[in-house]
N, C-alpha and C. Protein backbone atom coordinates (compact mmCIF):
# COMPACT_ATOMS: atom_id res chain seq x y z
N UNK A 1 -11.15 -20.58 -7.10
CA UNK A 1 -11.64 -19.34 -6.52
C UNK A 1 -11.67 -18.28 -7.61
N UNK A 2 -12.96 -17.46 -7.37
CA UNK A 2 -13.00 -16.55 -8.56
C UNK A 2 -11.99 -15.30 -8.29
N UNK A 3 -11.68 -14.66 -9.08
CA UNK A 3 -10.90 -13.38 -9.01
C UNK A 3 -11.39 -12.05 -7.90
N UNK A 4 -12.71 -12.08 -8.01
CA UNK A 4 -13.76 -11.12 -6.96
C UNK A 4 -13.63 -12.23 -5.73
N UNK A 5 -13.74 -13.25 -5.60
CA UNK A 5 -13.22 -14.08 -4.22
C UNK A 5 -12.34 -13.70 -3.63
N UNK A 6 -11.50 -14.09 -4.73
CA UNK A 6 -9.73 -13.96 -3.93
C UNK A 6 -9.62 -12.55 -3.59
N UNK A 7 -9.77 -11.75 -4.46
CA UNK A 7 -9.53 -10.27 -3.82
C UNK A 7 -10.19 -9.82 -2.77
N UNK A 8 -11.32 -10.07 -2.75
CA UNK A 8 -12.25 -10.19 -1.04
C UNK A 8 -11.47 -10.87 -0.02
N UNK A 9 -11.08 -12.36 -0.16
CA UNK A 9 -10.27 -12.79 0.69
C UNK A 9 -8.57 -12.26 0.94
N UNK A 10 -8.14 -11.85 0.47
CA UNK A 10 -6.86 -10.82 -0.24
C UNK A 10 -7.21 -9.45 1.24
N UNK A 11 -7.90 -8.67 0.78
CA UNK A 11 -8.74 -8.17 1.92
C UNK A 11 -9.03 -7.85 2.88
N UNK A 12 -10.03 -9.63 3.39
CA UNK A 12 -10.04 -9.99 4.55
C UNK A 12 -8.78 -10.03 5.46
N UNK A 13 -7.80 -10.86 4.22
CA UNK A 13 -6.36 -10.52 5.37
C UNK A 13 -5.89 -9.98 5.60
N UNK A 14 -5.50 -9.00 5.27
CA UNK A 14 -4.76 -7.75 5.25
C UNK A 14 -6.03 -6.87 6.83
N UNK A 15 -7.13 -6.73 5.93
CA UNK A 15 -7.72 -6.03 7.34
C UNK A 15 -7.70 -6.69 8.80
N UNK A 16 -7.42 -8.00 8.39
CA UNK A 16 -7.51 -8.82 9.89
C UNK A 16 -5.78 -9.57 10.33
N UNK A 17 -5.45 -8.51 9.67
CA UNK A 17 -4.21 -9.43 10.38
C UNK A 17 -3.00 -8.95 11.59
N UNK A 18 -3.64 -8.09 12.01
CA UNK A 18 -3.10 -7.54 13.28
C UNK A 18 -3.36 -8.43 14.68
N UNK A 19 -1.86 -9.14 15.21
CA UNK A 19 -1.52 -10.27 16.00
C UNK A 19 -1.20 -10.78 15.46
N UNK A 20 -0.86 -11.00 13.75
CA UNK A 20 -0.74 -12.48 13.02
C UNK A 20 0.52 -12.09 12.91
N UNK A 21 1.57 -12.86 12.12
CA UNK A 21 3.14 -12.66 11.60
C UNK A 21 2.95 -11.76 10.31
N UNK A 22 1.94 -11.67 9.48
CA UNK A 22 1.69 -11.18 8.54
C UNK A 22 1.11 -9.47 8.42
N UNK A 23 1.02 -9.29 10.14
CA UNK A 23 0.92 -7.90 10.58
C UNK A 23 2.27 -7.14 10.52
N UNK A 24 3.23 -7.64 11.03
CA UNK A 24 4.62 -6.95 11.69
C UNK A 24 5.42 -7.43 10.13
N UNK A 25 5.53 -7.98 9.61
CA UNK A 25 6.08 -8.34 8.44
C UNK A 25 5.54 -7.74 7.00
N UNK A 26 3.91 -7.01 7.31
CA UNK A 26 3.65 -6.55 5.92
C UNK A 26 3.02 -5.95 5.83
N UNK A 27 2.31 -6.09 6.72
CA UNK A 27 0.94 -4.90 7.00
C UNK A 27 1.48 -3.35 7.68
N UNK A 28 1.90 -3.89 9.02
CA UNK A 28 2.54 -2.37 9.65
C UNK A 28 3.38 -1.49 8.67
N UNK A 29 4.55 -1.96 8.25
CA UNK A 29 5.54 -1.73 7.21
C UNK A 29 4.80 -0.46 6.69
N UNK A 30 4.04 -1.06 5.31
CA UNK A 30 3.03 -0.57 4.63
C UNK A 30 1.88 0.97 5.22
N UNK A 31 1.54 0.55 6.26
CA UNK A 31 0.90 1.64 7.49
C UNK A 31 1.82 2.74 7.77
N UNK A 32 2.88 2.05 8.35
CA UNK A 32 4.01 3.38 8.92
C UNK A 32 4.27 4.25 7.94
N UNK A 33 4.98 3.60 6.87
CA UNK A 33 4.92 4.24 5.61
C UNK A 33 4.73 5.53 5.27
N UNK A 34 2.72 4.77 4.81
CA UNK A 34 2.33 5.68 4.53
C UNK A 34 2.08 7.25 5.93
N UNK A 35 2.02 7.15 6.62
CA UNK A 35 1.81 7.89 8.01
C UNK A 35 3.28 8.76 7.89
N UNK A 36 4.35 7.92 7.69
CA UNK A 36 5.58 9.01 7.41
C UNK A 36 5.49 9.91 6.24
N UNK A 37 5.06 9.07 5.10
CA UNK A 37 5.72 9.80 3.83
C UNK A 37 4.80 10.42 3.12
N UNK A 38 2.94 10.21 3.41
CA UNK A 38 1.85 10.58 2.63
C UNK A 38 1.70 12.15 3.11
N UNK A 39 1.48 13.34 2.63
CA UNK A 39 1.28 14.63 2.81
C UNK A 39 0.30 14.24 3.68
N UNK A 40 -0.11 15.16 4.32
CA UNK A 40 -0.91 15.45 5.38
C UNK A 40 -2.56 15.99 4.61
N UNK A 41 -2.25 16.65 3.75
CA UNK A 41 -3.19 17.12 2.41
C UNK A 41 -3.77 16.25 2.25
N UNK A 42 -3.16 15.06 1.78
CA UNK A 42 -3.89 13.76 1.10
C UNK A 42 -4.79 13.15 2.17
N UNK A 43 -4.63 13.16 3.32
CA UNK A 43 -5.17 12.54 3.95
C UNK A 43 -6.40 13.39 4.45
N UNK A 44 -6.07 14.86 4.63
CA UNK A 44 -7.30 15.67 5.19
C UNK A 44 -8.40 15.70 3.70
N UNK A 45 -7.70 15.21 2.32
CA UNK A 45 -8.79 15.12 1.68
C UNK A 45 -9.73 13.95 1.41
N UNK A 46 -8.82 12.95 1.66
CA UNK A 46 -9.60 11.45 1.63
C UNK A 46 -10.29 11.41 3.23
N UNK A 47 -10.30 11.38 3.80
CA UNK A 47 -10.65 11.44 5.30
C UNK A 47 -10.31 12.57 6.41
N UNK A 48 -10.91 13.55 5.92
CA UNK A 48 -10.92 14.74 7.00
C UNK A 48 -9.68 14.86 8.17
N UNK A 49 -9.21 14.38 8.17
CA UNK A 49 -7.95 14.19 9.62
C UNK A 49 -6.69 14.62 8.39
N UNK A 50 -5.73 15.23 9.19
CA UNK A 50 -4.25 15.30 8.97
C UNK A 50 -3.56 14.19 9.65
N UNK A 51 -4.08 13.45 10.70
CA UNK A 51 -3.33 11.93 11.11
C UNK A 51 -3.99 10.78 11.34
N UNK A 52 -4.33 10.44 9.99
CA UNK A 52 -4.87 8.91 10.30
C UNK A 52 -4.51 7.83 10.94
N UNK A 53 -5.37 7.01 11.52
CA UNK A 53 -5.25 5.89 12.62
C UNK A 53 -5.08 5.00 11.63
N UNK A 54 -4.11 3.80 11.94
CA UNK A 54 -3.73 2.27 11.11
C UNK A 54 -5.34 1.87 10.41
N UNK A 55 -6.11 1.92 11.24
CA UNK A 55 -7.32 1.62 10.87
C UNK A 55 -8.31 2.43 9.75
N UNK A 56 -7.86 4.07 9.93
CA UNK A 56 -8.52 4.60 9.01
C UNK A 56 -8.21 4.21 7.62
N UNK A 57 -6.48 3.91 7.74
CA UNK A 57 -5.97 3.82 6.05
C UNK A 57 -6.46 2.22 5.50
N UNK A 58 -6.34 1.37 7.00
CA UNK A 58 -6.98 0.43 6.14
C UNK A 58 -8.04 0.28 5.55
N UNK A 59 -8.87 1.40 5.67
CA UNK A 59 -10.48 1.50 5.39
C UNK A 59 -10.11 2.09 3.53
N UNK A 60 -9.20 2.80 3.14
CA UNK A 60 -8.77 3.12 1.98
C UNK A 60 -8.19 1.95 1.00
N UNK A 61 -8.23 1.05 1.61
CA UNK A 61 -6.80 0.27 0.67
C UNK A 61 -7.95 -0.40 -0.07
N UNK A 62 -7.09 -0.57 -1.53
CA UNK A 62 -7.98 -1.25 -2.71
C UNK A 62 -7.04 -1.90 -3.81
N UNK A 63 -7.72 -2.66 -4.53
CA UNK A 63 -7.18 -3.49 -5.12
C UNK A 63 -6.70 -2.69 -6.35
N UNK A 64 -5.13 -3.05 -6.03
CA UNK A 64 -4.17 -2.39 -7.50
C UNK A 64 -4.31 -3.63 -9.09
N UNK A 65 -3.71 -4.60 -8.93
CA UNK A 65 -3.02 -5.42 -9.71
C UNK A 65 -2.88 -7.16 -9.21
N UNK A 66 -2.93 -7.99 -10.40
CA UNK A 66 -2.51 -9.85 -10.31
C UNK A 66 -0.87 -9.42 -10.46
N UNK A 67 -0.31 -10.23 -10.00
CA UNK A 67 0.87 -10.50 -10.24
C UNK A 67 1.23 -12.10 -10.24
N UNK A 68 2.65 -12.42 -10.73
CA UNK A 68 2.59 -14.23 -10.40
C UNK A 68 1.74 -14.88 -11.03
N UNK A 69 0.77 -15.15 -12.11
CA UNK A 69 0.05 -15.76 -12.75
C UNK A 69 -1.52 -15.56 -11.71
N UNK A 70 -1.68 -14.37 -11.09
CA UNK A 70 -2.83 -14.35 -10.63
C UNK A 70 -2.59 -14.58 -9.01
N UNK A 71 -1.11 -15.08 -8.84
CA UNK A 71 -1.33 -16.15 -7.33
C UNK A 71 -0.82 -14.83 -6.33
N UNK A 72 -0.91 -13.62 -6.75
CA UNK A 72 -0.14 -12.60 -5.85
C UNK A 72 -1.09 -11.11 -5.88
N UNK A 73 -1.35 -10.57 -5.52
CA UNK A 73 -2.79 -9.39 -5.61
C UNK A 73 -2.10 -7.99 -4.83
N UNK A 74 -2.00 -7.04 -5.33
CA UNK A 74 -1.19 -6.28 -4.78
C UNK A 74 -2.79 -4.89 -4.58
N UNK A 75 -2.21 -4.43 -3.71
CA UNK A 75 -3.38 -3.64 -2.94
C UNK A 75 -2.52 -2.08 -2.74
N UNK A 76 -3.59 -0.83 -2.82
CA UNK A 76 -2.51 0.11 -1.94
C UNK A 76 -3.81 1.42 -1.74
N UNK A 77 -3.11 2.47 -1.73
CA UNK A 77 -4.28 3.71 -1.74
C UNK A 77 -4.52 4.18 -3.24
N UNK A 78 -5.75 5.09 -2.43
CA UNK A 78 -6.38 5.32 -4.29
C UNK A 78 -5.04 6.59 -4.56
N UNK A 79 -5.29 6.29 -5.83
CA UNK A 79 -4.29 7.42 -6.15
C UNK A 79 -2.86 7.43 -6.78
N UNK A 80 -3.03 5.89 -6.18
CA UNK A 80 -0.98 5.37 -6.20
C UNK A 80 -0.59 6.62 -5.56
N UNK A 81 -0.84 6.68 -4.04
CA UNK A 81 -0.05 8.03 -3.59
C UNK A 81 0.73 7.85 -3.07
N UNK A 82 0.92 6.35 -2.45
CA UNK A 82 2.69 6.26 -1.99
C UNK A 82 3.63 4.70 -3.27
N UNK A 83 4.56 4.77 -2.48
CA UNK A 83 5.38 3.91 -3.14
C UNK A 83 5.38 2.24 -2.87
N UNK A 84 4.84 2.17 -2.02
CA UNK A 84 4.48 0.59 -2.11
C UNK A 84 3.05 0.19 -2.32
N UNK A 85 2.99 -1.24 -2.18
CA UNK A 85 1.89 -1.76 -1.72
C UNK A 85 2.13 -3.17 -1.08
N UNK A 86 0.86 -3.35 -0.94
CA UNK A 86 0.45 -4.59 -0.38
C UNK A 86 0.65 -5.59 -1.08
N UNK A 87 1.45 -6.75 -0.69
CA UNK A 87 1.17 -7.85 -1.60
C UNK A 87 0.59 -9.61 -1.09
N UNK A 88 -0.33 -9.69 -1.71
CA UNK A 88 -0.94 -11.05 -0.78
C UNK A 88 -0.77 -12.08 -1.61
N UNK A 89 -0.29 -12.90 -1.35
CA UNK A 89 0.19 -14.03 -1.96
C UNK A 89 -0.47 -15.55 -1.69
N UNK A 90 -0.67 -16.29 -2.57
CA UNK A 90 -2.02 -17.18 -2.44
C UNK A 90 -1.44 -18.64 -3.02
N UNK A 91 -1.50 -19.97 -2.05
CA UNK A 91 -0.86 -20.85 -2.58
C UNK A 91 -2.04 -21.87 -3.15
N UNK A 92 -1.56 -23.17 -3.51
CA UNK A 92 -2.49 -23.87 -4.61
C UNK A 92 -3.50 -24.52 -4.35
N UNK A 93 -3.66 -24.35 -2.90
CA UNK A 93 -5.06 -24.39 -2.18
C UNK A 93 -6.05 -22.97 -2.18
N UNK A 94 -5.53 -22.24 -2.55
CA UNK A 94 -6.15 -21.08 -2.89
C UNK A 94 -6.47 -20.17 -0.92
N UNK A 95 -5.50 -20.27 -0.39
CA UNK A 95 -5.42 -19.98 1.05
C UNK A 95 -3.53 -18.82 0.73
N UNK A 96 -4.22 -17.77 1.76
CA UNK A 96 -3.20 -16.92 1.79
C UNK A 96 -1.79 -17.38 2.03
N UNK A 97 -0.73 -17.31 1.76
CA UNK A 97 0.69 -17.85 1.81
C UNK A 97 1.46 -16.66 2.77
N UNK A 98 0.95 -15.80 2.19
CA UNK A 98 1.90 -14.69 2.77
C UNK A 98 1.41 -13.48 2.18
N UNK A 99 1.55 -12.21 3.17
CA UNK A 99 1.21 -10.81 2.90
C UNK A 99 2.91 -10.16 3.54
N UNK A 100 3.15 -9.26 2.00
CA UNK A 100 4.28 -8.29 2.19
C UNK A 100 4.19 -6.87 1.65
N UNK A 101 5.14 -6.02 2.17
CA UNK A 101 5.24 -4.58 1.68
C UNK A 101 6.28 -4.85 0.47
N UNK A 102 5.67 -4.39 -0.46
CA UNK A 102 6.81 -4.14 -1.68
C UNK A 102 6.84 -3.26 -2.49
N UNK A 103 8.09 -2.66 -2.96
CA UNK A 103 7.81 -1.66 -3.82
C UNK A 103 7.03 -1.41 -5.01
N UNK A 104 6.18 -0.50 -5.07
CA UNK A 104 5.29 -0.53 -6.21
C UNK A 104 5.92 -0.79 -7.65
């Protein structure tokens, strides 16, 4: 899988993984987060609102960094404006393993 693949698919999961185990374990985390700790500023400037919906921020998230020899893709907002990110993790079938919140 090419690097522009995986990060598309990287992505895909993260935007679609609400109901999955990979929602409540890495995705929400990551969401609440930012909703607690991001100024209110930042958000009325990236998207007009002072309280973004789970959905608006996921519409922000972008690709930070490889980690792990490539097998791990860490995602977050533009800006590096909070302290974590996303991390999607990809096993040797080239299929998602696992998505977590970790510190940036």
């Amino acid at each position: 899988m090419s690097q522009v693949d995986r990060q598309q698919a990287a992505l895909y999961a993260i935007k679609n993984s609400e109901g999955t185990p990979y929602w409540e374990g890495g995705v929400k985390p990551f969401l609440s987060h930012c909703i607690d700790e991001v100024d209110s500023d930042y958000w009325v400037s990236e998207m007009g609102t002072p309280n973004p919906s789970y959905s608006d921020i996921l519409e922000l998230i972008m690709f930070k960094e490889y980690r792990d020899n490539n097998q791990a893709l860490d995602f977050t907002l533009p800006e590096n404006i909070t302290a974590y990110v996303i991390r999607v993790s990809f096993n040797e079938d080239d299929e998602v393993a696992d998505i977590i919140t970790v510190p940036n």
